[in-house]
N, C-alpha and C. Protein backbone atom coordinates (compact mmCIF):
# COMPACT_ATOMS: atom_id res chain seq x y z
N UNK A 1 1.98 27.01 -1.70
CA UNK A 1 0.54 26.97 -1.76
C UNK A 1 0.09 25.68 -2.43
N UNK A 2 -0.91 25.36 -1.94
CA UNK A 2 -1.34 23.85 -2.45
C UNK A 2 -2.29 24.40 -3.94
N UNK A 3 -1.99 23.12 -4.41
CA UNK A 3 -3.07 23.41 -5.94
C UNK A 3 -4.66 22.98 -5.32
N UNK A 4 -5.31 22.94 -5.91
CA UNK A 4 -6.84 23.01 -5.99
C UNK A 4 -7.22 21.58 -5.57
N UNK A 5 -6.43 20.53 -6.41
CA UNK A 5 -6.67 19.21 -5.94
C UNK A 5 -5.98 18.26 -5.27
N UNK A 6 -4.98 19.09 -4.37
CA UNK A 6 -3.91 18.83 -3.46
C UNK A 6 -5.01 18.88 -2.17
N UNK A 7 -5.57 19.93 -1.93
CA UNK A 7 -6.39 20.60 -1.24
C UNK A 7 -7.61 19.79 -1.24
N UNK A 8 -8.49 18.93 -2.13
CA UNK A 8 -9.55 18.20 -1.67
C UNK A 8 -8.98 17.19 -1.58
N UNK A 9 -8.09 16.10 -1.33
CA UNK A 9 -7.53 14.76 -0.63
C UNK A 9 -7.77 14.64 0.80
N UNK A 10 -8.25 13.86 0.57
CA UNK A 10 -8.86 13.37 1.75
C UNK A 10 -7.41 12.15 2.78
N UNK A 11 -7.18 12.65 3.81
CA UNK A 11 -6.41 11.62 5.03
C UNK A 11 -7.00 10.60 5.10
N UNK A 12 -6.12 9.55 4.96
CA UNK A 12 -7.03 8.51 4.85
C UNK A 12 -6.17 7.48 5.71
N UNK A 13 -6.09 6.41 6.62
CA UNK A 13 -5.48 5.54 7.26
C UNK A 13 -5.98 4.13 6.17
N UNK A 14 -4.58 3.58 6.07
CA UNK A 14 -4.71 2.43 5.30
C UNK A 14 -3.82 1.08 6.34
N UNK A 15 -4.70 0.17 5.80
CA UNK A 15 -3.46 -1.35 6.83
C UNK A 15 -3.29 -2.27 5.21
N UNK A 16 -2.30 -2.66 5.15
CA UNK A 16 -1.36 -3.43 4.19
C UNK A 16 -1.38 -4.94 4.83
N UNK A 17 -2.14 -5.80 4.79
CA UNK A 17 -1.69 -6.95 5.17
C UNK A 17 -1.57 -8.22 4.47
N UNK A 18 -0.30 -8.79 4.52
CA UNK A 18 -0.19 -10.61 3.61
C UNK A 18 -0.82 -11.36 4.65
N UNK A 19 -2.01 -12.27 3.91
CA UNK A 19 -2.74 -12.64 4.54
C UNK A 19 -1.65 -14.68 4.55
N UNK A 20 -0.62 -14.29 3.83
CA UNK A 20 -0.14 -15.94 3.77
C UNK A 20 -0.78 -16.76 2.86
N UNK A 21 -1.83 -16.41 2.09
CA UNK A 21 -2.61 -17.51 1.54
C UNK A 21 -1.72 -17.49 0.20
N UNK A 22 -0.84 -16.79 -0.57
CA UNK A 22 -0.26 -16.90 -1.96
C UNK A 22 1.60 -17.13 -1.69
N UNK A 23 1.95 -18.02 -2.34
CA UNK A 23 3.04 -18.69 -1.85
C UNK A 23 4.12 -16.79 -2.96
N UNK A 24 3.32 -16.41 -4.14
CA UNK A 24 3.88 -15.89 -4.97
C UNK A 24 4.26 -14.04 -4.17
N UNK A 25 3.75 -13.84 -2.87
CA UNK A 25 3.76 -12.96 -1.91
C UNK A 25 4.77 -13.17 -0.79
N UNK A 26 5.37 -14.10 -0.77
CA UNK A 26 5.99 -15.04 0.69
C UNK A 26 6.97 -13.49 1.16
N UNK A 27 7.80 -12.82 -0.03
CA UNK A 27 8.95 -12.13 -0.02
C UNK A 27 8.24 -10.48 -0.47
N UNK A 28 7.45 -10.52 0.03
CA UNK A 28 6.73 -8.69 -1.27
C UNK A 28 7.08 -7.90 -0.14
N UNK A 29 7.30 -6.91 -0.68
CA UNK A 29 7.64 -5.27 -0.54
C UNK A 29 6.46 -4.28 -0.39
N UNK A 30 6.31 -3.34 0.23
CA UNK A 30 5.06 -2.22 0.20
C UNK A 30 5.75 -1.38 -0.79
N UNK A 31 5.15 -0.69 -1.71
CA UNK A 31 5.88 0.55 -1.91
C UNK A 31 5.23 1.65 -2.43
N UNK A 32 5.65 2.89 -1.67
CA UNK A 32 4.67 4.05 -2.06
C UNK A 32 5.11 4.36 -3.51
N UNK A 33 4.26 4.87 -3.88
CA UNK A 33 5.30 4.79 -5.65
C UNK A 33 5.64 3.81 -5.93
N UNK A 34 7.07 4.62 -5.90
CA UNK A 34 8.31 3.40 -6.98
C UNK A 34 9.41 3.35 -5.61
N UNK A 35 8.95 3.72 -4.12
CA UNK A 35 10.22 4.19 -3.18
C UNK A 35 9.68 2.63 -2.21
N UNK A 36 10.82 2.13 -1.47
CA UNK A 36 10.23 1.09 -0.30
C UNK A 36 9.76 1.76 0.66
N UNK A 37 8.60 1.12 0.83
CA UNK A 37 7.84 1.66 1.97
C UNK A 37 8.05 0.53 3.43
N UNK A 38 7.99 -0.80 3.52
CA UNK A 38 7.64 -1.93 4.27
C UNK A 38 8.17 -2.75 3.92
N UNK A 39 8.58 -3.96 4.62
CA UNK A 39 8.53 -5.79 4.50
C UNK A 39 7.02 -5.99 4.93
N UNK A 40 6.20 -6.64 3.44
CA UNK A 40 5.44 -7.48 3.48
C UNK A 40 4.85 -9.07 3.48
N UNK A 41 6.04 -9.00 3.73
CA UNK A 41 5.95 -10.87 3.52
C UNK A 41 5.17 -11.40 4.72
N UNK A 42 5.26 -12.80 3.87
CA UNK A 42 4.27 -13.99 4.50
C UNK A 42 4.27 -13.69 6.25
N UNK A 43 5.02 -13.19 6.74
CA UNK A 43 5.46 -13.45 8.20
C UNK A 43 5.51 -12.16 8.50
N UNK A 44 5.61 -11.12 7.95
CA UNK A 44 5.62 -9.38 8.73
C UNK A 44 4.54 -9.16 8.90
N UNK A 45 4.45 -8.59 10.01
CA UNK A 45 3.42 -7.47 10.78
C UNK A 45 2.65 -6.65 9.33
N UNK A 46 0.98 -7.00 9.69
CA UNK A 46 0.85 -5.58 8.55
C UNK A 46 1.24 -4.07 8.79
N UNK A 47 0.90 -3.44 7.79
CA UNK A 47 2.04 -2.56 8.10
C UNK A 47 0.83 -1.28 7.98
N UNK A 48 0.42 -0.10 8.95
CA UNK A 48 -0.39 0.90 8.97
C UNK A 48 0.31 2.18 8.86
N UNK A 49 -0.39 2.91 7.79
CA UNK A 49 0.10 4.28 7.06
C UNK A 49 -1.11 5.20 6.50
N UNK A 50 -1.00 6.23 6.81
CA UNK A 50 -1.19 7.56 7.01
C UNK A 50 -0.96 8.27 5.69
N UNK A 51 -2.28 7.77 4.59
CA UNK A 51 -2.12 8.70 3.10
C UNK A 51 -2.70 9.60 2.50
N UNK A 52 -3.73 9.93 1.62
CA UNK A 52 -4.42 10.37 1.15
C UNK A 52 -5.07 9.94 -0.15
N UNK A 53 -6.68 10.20 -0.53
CA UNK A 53 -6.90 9.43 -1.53
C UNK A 53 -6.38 10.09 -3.14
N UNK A 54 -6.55 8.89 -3.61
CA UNK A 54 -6.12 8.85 -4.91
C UNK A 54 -4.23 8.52 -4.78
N UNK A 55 -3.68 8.36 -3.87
CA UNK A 55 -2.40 7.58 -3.88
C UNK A 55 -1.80 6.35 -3.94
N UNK A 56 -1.38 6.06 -5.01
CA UNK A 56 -0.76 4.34 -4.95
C UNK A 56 0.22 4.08 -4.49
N UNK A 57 -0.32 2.81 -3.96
CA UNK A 57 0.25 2.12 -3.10
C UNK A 57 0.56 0.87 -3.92
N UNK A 58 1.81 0.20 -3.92
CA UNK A 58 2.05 -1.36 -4.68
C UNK A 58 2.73 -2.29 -3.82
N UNK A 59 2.89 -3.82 -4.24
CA UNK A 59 3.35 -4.64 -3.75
C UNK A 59 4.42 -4.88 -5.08
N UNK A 60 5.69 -5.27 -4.62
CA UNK A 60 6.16 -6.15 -5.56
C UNK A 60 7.07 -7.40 -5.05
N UNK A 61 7.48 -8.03 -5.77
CA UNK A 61 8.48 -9.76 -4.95
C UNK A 61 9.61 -9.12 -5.12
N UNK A 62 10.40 -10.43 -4.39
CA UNK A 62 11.88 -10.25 -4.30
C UNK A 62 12.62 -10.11 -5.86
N UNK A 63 11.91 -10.16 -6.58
CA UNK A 63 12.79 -10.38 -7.97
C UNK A 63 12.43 -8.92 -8.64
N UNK A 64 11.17 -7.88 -8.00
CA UNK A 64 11.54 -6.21 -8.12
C UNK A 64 10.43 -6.03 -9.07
N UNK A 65 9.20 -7.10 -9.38
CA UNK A 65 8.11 -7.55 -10.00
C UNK A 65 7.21 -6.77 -9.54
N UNK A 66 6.13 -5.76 -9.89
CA UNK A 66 4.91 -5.53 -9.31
C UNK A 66 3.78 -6.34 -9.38
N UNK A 67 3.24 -6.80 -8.40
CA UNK A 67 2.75 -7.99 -7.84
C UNK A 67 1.08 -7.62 -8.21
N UNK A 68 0.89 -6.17 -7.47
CA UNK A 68 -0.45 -5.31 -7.27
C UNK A 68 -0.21 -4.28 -6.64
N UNK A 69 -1.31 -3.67 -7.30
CA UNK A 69 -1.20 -1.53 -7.03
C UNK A 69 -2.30 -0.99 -6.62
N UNK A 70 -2.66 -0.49 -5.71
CA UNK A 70 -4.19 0.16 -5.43
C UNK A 70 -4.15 1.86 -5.36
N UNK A 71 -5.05 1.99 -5.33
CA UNK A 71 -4.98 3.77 -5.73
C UNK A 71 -6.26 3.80 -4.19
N UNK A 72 -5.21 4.80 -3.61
CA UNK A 72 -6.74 5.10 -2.20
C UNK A 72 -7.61 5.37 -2.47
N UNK A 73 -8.91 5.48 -2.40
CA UNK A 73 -9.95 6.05 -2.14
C UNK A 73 -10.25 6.78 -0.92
N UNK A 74 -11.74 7.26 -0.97
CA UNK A 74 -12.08 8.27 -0.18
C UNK A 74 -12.29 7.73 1.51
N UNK A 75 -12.69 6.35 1.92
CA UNK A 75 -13.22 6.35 3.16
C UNK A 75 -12.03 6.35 4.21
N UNK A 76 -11.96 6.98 5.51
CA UNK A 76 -11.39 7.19 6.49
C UNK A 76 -10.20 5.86 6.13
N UNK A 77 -11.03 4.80 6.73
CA UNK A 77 -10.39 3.45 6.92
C UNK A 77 -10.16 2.57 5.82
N UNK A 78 -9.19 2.09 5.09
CA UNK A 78 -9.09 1.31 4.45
C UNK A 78 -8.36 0.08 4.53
N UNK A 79 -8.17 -0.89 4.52
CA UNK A 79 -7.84 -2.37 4.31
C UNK A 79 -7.54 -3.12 2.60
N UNK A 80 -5.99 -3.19 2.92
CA UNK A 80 -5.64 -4.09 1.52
C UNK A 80 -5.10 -4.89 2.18
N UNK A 81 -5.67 -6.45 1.60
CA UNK A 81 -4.85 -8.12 1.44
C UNK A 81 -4.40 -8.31 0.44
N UNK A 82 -3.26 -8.89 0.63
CA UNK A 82 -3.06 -9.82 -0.42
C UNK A 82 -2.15 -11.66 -0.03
């Protein structure tokens, strides 16, 4: 059985994309949590996933660094650059 605030999260579609503009991104990682989610680097495909709000989402580099972390929000569609 779901808890109370399992149950109001909202589905939310998110796109992950390196936009190339930060040399310090060239090699970053998606990751739900602390688990790999994606290759985000300078040159991968953004990457579209299927979450719910209030879930973070992070980037970190090849050296295992967290780069940046966003927490979903509520609207259908969301969009992160970096």
């Amino acid at each position: 059985m779901q808890s109370k605030t399992e149950h109001k999260r909202k589905s939310v579609t998110a796109t992950f994309i390196n936009t190339g503009t930060s040399t310090g991104f060239n090699r970053a990682e998606l990751l739900f949590g602390d688990v790999f989610w994606a290759k985000l680097g300078r040159d991968d495909d953004p990457v579209r996933v299927t979450t719910f709000s209030g879930q973070l989402w992070s980037v970190k580099d090849e050296h295992g660094t967290i780069l940046k972390t966003w927490q979903i929000g509520e609207n259908e569609q969301q969009m992160f650059r970096i």
